[in-house]
C-alpha atoms as a PDB file:
ATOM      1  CA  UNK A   1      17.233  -0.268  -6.209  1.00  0.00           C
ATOM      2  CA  UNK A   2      20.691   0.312  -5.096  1.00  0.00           C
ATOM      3  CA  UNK A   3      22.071   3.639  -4.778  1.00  0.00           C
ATOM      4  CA  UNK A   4      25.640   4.487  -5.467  1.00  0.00           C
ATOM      5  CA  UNK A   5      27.746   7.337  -3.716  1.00  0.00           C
ATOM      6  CA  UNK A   6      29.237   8.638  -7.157  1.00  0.00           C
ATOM      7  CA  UNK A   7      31.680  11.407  -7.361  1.00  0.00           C
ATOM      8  CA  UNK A   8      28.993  14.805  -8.649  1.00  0.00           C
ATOM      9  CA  UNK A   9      25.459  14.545  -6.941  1.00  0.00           C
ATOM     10  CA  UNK A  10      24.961  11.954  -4.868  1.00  0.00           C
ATOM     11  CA  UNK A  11      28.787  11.653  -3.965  1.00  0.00           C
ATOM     12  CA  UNK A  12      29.201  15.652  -2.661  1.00  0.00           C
ATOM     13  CA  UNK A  13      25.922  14.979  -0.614  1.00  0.00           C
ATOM     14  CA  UNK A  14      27.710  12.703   2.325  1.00  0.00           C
ATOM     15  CA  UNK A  15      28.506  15.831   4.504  1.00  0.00           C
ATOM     16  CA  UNK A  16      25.120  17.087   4.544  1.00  0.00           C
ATOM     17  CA  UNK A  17      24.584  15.908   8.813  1.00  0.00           C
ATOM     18  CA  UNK A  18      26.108  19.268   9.228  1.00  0.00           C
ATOM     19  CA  UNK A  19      23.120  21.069   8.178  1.00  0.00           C
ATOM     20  CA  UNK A  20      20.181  18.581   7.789  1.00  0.00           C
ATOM     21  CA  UNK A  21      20.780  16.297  10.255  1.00  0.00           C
ATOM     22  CA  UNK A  22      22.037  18.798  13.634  1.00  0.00           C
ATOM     23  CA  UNK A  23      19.014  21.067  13.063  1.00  0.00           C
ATOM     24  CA  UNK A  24      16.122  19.397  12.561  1.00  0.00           C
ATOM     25  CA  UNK A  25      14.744  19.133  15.788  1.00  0.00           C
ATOM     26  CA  UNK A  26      11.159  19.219  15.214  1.00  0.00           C
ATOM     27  CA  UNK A  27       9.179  16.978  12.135  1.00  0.00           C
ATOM     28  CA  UNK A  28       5.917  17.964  10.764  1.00  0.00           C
ATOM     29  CA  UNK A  29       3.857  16.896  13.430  1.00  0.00           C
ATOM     30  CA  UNK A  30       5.879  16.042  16.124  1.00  0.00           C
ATOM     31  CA  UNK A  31       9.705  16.565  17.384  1.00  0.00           C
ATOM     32  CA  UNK A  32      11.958  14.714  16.720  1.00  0.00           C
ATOM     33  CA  UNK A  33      10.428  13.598  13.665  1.00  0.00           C
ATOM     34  CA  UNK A  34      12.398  13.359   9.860  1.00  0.00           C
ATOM     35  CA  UNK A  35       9.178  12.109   8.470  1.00  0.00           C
ATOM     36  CA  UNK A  36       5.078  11.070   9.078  1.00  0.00           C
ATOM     37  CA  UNK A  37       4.004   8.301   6.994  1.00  0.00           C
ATOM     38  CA  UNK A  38       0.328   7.290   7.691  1.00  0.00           C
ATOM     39  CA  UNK A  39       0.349   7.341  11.549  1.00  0.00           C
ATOM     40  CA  UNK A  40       3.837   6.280  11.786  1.00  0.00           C
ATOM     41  CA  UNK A  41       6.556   8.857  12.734  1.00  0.00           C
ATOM     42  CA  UNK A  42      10.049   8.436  11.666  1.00  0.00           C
ATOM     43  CA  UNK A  43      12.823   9.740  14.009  1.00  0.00           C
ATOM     44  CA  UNK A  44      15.294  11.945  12.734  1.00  0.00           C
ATOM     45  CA  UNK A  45      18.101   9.365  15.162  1.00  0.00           C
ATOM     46  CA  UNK A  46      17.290   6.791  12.525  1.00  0.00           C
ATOM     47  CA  UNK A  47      18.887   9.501   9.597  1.00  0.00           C
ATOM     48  CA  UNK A  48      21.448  10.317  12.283  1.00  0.00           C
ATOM     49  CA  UNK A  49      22.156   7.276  12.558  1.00  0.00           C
ATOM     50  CA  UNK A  50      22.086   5.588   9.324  1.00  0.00           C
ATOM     51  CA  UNK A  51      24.344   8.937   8.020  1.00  0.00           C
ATOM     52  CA  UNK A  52      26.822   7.923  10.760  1.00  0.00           C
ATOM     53  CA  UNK A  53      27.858   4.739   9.414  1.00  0.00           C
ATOM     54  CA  UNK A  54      28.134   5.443   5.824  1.00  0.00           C
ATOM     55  CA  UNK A  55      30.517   8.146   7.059  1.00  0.00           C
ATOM     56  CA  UNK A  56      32.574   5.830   9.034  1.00  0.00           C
ATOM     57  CA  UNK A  57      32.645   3.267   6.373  1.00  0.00           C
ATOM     58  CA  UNK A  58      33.748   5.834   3.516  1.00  0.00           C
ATOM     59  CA  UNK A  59      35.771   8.613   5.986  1.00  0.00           C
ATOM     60  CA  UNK A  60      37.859   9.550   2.962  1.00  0.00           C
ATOM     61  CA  UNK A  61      34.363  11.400   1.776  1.00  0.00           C
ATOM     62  CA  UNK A  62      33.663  13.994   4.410  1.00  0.00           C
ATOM     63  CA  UNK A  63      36.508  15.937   3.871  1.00  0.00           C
ATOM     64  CA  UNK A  64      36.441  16.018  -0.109  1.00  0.00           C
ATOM     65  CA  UNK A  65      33.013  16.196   0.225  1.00  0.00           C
ATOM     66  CA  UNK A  66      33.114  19.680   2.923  1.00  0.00           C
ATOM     67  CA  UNK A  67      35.456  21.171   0.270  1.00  0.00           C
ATOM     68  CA  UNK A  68      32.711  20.910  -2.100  1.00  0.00           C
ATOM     69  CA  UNK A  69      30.472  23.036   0.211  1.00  0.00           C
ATOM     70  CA  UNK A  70      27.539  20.745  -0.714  1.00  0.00           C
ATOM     71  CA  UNK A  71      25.428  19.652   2.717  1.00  0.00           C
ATOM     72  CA  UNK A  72      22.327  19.272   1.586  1.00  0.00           C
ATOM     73  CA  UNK A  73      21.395  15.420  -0.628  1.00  0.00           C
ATOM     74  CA  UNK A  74      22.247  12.361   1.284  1.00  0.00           C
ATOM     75  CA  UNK A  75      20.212  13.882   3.769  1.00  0.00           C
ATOM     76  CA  UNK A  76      17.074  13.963   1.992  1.00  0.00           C
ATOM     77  CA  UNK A  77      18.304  10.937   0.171  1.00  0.00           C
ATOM     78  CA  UNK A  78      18.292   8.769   3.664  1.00  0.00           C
ATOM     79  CA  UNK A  79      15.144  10.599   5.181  1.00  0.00           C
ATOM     80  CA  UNK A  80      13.299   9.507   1.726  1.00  0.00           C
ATOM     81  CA  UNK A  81      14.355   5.848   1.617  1.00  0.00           C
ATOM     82  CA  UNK A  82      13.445   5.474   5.175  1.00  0.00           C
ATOM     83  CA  UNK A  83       9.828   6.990   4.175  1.00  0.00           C
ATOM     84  CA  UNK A  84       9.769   4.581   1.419  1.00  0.00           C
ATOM     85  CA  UNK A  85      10.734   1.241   3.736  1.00  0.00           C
ATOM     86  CA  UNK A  86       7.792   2.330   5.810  1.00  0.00           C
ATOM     87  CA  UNK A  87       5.539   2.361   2.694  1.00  0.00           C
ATOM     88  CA  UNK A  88       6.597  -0.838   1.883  1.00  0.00           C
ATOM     89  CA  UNK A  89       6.082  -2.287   5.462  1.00  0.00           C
ATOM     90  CA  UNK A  90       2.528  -0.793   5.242  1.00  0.00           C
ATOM     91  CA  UNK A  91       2.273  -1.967   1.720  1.00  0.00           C
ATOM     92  CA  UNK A  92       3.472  -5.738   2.721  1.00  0.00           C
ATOM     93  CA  UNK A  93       1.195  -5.884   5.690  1.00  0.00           C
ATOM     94  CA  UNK A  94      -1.759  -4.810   3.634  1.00  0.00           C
ATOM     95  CA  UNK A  95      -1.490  -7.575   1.112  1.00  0.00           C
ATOM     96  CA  UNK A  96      -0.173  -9.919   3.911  1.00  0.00           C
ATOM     97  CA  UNK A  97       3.012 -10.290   1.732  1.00  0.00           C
ATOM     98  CA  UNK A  98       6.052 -11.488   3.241  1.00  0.00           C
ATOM     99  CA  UNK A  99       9.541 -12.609   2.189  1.00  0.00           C
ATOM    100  CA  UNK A 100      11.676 -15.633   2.852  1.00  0.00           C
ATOM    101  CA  UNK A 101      15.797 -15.377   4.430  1.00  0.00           C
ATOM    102  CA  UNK A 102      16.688 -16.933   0.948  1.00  0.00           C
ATOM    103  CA  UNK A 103      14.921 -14.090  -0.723  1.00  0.00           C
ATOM    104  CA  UNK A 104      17.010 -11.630   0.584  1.00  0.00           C
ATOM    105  CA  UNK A 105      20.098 -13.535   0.403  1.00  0.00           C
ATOM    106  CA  UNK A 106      19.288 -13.390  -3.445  1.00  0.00           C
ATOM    107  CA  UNK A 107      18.500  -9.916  -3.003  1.00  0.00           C
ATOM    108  CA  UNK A 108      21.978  -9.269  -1.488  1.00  0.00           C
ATOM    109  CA  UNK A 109      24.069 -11.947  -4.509  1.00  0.00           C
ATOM    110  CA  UNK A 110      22.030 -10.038  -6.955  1.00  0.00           C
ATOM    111  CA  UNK A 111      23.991  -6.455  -5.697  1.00  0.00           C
ATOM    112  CA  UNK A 112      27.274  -7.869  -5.147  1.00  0.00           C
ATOM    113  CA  UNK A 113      27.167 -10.071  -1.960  1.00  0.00           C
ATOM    114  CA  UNK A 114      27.833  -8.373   1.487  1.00  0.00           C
ATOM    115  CA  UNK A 115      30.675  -6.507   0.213  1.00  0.00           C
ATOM    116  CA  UNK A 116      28.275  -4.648  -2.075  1.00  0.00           C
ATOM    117  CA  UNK A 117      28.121  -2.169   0.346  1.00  0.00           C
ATOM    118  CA  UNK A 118      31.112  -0.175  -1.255  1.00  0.00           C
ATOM    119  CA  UNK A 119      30.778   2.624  -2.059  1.00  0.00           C
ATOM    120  CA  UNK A 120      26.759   2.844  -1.839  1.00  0.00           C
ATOM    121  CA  UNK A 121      24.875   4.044   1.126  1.00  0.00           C
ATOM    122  CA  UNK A 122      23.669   0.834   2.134  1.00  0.00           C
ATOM    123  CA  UNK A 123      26.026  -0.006   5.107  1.00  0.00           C
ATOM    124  CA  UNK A 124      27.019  -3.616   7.101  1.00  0.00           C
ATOM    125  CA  UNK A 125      24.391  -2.956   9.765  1.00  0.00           C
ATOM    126  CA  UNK A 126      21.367  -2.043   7.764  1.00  0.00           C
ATOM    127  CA  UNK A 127      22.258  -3.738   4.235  1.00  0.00           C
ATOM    128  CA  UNK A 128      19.831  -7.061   5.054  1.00  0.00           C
ATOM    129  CA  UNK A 129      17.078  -4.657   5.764  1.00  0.00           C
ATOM    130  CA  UNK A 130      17.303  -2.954   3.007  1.00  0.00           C
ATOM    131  CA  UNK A 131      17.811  -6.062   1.128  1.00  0.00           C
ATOM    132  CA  UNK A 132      14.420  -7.475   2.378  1.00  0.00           C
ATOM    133  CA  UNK A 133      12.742  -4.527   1.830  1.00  0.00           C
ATOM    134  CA  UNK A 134      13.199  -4.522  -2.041  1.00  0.00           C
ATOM    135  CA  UNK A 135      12.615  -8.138  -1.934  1.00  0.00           C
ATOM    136  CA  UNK A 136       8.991  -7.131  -0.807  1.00  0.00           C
ATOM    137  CA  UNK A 137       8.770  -4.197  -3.247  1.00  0.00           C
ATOM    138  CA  UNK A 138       9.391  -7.221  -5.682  1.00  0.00           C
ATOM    139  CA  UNK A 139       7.123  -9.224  -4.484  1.00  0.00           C
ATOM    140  CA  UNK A 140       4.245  -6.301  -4.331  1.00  0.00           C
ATOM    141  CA  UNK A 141       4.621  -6.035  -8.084  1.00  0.00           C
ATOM    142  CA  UNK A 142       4.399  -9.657  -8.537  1.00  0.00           C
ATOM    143  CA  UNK A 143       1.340 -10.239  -6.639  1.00  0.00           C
ATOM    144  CA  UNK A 144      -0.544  -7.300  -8.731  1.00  0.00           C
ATOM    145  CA  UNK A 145       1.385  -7.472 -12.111  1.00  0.00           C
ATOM    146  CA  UNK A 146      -1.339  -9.969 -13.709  1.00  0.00           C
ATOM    147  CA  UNK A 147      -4.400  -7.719 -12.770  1.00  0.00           C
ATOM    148  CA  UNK A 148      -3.001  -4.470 -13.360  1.00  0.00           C
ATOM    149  CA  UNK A 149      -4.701  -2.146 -15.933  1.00  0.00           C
ATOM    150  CA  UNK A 150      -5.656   1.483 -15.791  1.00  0.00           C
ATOM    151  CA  UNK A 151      -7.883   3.444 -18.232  1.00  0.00           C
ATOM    152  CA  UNK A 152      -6.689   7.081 -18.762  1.00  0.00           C
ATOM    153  CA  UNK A 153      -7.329  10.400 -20.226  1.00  0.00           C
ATOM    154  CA  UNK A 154      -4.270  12.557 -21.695  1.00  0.00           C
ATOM    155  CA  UNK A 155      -2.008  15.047 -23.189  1.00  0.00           C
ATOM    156  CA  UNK A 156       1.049  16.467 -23.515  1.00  0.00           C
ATOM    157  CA  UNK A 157       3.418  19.291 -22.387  1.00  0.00           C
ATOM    158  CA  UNK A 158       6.832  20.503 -23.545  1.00  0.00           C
ATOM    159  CA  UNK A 159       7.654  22.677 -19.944  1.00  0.00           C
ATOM    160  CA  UNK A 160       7.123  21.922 -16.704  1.00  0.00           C
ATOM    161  CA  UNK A 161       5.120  24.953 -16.035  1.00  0.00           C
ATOM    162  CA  UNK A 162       2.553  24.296 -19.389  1.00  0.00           C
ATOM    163  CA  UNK A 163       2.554  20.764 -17.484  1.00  0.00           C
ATOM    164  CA  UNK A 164       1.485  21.998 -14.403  1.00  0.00           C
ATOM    165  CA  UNK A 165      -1.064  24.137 -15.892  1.00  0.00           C
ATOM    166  CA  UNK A 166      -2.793  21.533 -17.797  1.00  0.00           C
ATOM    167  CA  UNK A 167      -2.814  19.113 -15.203  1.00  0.00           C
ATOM    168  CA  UNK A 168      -4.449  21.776 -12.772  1.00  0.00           C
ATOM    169  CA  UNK A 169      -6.979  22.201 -16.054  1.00  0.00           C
ATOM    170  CA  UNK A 170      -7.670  18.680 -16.270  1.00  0.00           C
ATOM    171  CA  UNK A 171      -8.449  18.772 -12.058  1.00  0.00           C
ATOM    172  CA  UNK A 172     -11.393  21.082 -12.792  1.00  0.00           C
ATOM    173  CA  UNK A 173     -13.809  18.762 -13.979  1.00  0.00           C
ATOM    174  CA  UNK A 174     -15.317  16.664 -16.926  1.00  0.00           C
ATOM    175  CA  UNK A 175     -15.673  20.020 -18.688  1.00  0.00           C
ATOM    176  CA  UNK A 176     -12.231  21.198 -18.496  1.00  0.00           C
ATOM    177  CA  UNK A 177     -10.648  17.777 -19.644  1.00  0.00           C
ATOM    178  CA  UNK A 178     -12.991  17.641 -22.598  1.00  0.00           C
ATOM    179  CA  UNK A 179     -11.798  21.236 -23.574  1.00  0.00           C
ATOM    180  CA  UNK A 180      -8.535  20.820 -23.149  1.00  0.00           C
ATOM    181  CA  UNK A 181      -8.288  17.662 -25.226  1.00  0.00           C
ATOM    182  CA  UNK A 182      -9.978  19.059 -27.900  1.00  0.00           C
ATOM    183  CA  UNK A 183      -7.915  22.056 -28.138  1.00  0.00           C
ATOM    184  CA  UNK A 184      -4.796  20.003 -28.081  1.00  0.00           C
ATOM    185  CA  UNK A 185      -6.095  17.851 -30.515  1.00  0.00           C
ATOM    186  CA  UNK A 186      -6.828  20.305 -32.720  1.00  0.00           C
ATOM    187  CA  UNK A 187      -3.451  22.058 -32.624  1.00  0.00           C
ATOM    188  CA  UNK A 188      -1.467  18.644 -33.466  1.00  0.00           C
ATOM    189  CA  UNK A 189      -0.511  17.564 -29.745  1.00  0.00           C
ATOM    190  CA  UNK A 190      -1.464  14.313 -29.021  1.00  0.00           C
ATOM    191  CA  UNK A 191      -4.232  13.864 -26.717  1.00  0.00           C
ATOM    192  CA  UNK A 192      -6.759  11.423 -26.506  1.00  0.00           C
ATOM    193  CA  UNK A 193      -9.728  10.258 -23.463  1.00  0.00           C
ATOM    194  CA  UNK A 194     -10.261   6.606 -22.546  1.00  0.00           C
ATOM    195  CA  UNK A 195      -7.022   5.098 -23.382  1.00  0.00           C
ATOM    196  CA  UNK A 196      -6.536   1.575 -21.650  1.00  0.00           C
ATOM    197  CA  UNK A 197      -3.177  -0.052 -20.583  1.00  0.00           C
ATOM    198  CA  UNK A 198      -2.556  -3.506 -19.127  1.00  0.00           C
ATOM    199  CA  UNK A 199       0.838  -4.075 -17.237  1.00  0.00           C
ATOM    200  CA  UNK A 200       0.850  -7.631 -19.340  1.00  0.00           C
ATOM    201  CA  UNK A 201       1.083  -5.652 -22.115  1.00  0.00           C
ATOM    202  CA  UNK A 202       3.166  -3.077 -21.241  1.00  0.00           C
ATOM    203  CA  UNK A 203       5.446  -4.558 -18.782  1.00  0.00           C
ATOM    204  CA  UNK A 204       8.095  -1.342 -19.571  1.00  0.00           C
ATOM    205  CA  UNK A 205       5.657   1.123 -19.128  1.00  0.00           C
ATOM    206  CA  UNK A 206       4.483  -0.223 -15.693  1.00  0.00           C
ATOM    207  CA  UNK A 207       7.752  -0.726 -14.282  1.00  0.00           C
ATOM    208  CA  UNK A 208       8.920   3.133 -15.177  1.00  0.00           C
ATOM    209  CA  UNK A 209       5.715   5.105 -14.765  1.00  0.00           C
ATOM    210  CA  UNK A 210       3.220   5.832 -12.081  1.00  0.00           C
ATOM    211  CA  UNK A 211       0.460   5.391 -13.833  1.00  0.00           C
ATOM    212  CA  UNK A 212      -0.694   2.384 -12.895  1.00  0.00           C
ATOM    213  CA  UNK A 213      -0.014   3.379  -8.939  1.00  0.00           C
ATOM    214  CA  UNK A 214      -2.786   6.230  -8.870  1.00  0.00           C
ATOM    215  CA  UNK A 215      -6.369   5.674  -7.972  1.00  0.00           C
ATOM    216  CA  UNK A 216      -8.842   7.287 -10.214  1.00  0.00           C
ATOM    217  CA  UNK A 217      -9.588  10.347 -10.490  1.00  0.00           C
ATOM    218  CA  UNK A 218      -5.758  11.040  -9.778  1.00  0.00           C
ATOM    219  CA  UNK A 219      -4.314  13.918 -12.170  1.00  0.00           C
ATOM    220  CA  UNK A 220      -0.291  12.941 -13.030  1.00  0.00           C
ATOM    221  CA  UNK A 221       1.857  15.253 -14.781  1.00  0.00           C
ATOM    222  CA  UNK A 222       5.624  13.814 -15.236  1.00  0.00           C
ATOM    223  CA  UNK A 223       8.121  12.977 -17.983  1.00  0.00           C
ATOM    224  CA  UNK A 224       8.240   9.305 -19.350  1.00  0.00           C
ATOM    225  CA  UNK A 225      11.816  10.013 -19.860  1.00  0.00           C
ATOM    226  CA  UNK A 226      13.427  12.245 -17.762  1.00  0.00           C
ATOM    227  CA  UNK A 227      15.095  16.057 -18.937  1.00  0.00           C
ATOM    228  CA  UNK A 228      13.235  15.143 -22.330  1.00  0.00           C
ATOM    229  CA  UNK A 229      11.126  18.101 -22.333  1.00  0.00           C
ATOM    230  CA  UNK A 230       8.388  15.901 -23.066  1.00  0.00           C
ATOM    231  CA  UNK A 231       5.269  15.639 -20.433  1.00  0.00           C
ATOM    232  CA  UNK A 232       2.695  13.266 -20.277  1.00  0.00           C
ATOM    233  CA  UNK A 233      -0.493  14.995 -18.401  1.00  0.00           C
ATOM    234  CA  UNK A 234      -3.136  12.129 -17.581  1.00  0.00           C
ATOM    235  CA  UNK A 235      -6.039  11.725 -15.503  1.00  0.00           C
ATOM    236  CA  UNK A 236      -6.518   8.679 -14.443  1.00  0.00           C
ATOM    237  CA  UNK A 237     -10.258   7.169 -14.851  1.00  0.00           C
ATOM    238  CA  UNK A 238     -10.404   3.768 -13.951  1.00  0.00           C
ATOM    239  CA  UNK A 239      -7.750   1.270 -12.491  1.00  0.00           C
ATOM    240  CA  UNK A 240      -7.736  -2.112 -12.010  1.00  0.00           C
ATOM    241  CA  UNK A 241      -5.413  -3.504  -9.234  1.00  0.00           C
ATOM    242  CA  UNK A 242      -6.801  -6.968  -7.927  1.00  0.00           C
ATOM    243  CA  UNK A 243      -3.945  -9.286  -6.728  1.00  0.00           C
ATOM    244  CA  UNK A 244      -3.121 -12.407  -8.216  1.00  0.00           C
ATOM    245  CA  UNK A 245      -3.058 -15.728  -5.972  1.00  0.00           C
ATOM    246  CA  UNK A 246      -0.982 -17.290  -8.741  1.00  0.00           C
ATOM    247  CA  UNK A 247       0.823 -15.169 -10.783  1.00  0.00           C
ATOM    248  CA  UNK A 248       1.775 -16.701 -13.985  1.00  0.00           C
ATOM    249  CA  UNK A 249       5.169 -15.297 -13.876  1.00  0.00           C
ATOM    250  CA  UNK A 250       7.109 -14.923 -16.965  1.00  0.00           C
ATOM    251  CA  UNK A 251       8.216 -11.373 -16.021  1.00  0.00           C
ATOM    252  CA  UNK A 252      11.797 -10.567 -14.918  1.00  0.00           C
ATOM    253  CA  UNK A 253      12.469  -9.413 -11.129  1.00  0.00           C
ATOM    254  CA  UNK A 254      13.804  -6.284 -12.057  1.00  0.00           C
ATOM    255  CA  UNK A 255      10.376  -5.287 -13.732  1.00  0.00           C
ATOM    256  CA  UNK A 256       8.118  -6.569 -11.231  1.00  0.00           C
ATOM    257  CA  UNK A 257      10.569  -4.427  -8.992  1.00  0.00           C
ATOM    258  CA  UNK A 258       9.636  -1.287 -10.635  1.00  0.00           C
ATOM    259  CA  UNK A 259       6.200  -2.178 -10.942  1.00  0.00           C
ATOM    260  CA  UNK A 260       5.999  -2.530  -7.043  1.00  0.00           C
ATOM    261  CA  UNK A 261       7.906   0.901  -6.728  1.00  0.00           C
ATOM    262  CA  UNK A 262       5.127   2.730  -8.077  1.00  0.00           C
ATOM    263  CA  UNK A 263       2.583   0.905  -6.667  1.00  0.00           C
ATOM    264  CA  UNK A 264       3.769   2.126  -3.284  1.00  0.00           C
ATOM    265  CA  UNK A 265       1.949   6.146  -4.699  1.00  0.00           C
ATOM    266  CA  UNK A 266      -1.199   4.381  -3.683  1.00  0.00           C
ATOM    267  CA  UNK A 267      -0.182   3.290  -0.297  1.00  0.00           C
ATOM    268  CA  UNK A 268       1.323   6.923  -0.071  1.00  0.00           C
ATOM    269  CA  UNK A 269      -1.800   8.756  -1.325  1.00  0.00           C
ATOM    270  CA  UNK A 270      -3.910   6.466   1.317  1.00  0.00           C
ATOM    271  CA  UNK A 271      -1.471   7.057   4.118  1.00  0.00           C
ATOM    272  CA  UNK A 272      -0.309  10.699   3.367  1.00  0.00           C
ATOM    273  CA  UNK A 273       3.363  11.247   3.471  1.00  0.00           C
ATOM    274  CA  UNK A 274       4.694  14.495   5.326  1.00  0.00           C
ATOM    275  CA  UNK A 275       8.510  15.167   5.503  1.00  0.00           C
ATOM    276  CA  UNK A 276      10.123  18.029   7.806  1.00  0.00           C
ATOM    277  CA  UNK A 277      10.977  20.730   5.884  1.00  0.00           C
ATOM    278  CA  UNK A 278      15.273  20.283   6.685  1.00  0.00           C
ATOM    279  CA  UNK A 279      14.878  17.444   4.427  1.00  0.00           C
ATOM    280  CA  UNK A 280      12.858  19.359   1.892  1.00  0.00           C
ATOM    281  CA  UNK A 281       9.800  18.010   0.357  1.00  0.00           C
ATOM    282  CA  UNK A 282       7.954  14.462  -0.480  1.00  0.00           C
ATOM    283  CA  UNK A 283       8.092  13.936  -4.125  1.00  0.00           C
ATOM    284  CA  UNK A 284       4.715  12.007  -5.300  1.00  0.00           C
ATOM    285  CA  UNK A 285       5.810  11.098  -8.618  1.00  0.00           C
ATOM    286  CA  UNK A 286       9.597   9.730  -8.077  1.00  0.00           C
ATOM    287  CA  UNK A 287       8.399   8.821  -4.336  1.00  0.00           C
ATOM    288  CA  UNK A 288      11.725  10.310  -3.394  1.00  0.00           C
ATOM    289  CA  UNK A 289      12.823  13.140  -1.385  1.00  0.00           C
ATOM    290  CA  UNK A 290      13.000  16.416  -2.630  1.00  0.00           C
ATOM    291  CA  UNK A 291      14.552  19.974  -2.138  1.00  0.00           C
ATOM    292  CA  UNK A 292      11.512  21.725  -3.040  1.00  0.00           C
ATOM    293  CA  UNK A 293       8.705  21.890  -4.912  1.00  0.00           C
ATOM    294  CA  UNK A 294      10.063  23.063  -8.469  1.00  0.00           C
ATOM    295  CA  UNK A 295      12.381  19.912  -8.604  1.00  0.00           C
ATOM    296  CA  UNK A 296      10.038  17.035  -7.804  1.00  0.00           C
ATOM    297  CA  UNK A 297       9.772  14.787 -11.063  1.00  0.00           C
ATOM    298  CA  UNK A 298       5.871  15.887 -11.403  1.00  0.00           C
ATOM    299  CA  UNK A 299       2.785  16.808 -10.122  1.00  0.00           C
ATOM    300  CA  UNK A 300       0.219  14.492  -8.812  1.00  0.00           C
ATOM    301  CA  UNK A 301      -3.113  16.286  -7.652  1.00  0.00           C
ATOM    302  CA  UNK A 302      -5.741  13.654  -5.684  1.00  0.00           C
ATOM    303  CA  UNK A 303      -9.835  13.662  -5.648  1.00  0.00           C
ATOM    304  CA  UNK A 304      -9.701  15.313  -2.210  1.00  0.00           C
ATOM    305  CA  UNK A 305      -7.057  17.849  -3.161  1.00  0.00           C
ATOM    306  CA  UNK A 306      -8.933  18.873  -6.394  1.00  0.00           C
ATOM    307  CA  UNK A 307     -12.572  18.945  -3.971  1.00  0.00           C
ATOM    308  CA  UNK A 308     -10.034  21.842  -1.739  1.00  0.00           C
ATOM    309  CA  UNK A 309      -8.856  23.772  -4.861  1.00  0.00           C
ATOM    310  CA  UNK A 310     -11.473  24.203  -6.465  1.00  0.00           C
END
């Protein structure tokens, strides 16, 4: 997953080291910290850093991008792919995966060759990195792809707020999920208990959801596609993840990419993911950084967390 430096969002976000970067000197847990990912602490140097050279590869940015007054993405946008390579690296060793030079020399021909760079915020000095870190997120989706299935309960929302309701709902208990499908049922929304996917079958769906990436028990709220104004509110009830010494194959990269992606909400629900607040908040549905709570991509409420709320 490459990520471009386009003029709008992502473009006006390159001055954000002004604010995001100067100040944050304490993390979560412990200064000096961007980010705390299982018992791992990233330093806010390595966003420094990393936000350093993409300036001094694109200079013509920070001054078009300080007239746009807008200091506040890359920042978050850096701090959260560095959280994600450290899922992956925790993900990797877990399943003793590993990936081969050639592999991320593909990786790199497949986004342009070493000139790629251009333009993105991948830069010369961290670009093979990167490069074999999506290899392995590739990989992770290949070696579970064959034995992924998840059984599900669910409905629907139009808002994000009737979203977050009913997922909260469904987090109460058997009781609650049983009443709420019902009464969605019975006002025309579809909602249904028991429903059973299998990545095979669904290779789409598992490379652009997170549903197959939550342990059970695991209440998701998100939209399938986003700004559609359509939710999908599920609680997941049984999941299937066994790897696969031999995977048949037959799926394309890209796909077992995605699938991989979303795998790593396990390894972050496991680990627990904390981000300093300069860089905003962890988003557990587009495992992304966020500015706040009200514009993560959905809600995902865990066992323990539903034990604490209720």
């Amino acid at each position: 997953m490459t990520i471009s430096l386009r003029r709008g969002r992502l473009f006006a976000s390159l001055a954000v080291a002004g604010v995001l970067l100067s100040g944050c000197g304490s993390g979560p847990s412990q200064v000096g910290a961007a980010a705390i990912v299982g018992d791992q602490r990233i330093p806010v140097s390595d966003v420094q850093s990393w936000f350093s050279e993409v300036l001094a590869k694109e200079p013509e940015l920070k001054p078009q991008l300080r007239q746009q007054g807008q200091f506040d993405e890359l920042g978050r946008s850096l701090a959260g792919q560095l959280v994600r390579k450290e899922l992956v690296e925790q993900a990797a060793r877990e399943d003793g995966l590993t990936v081969s030079e050639q592999q991320v020399d593909d990786m790199i021909n497949q986004w342009g060759g070493p000139q790629a760079t251009e333009g993105k915020i991948f830069t010369p000095q961290n670009l093979r990195e990167m490069a074999r870190t999506e290899a392995l997120v590739t990989e992770l989706g290949r070696r579970h792809f064959d034995g992924l299935a998840v059984t599900f309960d669910f409905t629907q929302a139009t808002t994000r707020s009737e979203a977050d309701r009913k997922a909260h709902q469904m987090a109460q208990g058997d009781a609650a999920v049983r009443d709420l499908i019902a009464a969605d049922a019975q006002a025309g929304v579809p909602a249904a208990a028991g429903q059973r996917l299998r990545a095979v079958d669904s290779p789409k769906l598992a490379a652009s959801t997170p549903l197959f990436g939550a342990e059970p028990g695991t209440v998701l709220a998100f939209e399938p596609e986003p700004n559609s104004g359509q939710w999908l509110v599920a609680l997941i009830r049984q999941r299937e993840a066994a790897p696969t010494p031999r995977p048949a194959g037959g799926v394309d990269d890209q796909t077992l990419q995605g699938v991989g992606t979303f795998l790593l909400g396990d390894t972050a629900d496991r680990v627990g993911v904390t981000l300093s607040p300069r860089y905003g908040v962890w988003d557990p549905i587009g495992l992304q950084a966020a500015p706040n709570e009200n514009e993560t991509t959905g809600f995902r409420i865990e066992p323990d967390q539903q034990a604490q709320d209720s």
